[in-house]
Structure formats: C-alpha cells, structure tokens
C-alpha atoms as a PDB file:
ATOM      1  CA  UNK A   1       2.431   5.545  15.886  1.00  0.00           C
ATOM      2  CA  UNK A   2      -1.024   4.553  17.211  1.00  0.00           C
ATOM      3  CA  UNK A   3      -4.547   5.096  14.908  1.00  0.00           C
ATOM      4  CA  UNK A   4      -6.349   4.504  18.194  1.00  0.00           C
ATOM      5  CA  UNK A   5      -5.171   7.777  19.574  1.00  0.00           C
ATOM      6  CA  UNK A   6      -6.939  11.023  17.954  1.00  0.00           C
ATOM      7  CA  UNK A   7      -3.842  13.309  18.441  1.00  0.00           C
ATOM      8  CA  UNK A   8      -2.090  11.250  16.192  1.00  0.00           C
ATOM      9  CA  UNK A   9      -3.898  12.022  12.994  1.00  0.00           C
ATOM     10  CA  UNK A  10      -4.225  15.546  11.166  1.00  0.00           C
ATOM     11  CA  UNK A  11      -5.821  16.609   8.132  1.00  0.00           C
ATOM     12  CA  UNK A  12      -3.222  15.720   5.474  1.00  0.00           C
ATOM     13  CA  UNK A  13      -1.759  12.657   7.250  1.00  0.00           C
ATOM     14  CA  UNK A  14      -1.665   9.509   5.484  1.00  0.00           C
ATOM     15  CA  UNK A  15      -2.995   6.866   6.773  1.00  0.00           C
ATOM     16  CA  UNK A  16      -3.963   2.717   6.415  1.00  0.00           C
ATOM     17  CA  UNK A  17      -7.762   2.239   6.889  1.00  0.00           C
ATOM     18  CA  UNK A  18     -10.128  -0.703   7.484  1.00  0.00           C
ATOM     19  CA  UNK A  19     -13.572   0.247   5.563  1.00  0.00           C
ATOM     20  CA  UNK A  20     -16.442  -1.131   7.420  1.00  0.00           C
ATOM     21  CA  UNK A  21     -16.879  -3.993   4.500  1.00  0.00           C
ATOM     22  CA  UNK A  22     -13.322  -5.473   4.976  1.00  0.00           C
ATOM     23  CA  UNK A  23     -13.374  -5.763   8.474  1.00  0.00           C
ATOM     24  CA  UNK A  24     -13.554  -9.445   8.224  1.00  0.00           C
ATOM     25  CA  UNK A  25     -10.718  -9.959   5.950  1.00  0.00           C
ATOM     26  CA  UNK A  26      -8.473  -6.974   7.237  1.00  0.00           C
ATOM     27  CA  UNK A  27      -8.017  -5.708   3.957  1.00  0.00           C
ATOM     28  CA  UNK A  28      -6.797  -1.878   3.861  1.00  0.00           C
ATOM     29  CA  UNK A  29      -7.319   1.240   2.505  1.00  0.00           C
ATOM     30  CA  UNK A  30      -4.852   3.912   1.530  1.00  0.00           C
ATOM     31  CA  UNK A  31      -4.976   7.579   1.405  1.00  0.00           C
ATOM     32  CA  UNK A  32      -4.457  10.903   3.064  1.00  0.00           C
ATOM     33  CA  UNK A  33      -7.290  12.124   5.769  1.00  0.00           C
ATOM     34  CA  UNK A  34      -9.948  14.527   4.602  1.00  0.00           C
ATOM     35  CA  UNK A  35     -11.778  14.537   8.033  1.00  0.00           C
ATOM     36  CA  UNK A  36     -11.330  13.184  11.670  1.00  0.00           C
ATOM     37  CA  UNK A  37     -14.759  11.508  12.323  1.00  0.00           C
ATOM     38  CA  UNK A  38     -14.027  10.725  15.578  1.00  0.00           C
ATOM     39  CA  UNK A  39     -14.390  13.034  18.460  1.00  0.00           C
ATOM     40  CA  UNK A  40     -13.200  11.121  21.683  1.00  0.00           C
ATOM     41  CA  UNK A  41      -9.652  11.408  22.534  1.00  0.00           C
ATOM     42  CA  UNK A  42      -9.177   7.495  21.794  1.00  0.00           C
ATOM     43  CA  UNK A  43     -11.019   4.477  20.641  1.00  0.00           C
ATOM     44  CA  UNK A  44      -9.405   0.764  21.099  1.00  0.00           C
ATOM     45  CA  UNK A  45     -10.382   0.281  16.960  1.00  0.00           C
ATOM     46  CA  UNK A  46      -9.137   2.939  15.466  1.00  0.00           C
ATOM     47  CA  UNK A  47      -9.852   6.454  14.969  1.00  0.00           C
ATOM     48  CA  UNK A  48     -12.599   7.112  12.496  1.00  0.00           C
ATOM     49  CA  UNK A  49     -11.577   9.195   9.312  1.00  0.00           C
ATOM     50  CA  UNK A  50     -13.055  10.149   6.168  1.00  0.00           C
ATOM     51  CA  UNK A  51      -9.971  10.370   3.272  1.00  0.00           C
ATOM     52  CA  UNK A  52      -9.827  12.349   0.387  1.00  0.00           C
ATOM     53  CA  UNK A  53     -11.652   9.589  -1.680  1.00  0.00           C
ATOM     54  CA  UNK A  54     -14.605   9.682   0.353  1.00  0.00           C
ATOM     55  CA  UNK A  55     -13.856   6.536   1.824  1.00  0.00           C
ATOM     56  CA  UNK A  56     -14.989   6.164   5.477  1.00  0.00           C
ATOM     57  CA  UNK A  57     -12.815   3.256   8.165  1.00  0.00           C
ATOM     58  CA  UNK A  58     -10.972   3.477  11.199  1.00  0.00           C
ATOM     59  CA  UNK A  59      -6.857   4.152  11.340  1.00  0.00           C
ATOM     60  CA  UNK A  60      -4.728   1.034  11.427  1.00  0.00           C
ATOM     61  CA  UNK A  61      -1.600   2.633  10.553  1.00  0.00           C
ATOM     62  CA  UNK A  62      -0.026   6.275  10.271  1.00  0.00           C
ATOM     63  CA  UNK A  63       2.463   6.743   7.826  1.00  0.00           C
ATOM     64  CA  UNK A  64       5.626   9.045   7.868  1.00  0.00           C
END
C-alpha cells in the first residue's frame, strides 16, 4: 500500500514515518496516525501525518 496516496491512511492506521531530521539517513518512525496533515489527494514523498506521539513526517509504509 502506497503513503503517497491520502486515501490510504485513516486515523488509527499504523504507519512507518520519516521525521523531517532523518531524512538524510532514512531512519523511521513508528506509530499509529493522530492526524492527516496533508490535504492534496497525493504527494510523490509521502503523505504528511501527525501520530499519536506528536511526532510529525511523511508515510513510507502502511501497515496491516
């Protein structure tokens, strides 16, 4: 499934994130979406989301 594509991601999904400070090194972030930050229908880095930790990155992977 595709974090570039807004339909894909709910509030409650969990989700892989890149935070804005690991984009270099691809490190990622864990947890379940709080709030879509994104409002266009796609974006070719990754849907913005804020998760329940407050953290703030774009979607790299959905998981099931």
């Amino acid at each position: 499934m595709e974090g570039t594509k807004r339909v894909n991601i709910k509030i409650g999904t969990k989700v892989s994130i890149v935070l804005k400070q690991d984009q270099r090194s691809g490190d990622l972030t864990e947890g379940t979406v709080e709030k879509v930050l994104t409002n266009s229908p796609n974006h070719p880095h990754g849907i913005k989301v804020r998760l329940d930790s407050g953290d703030v990155g774009r979607v790299k992977q959905i998981h099931r």
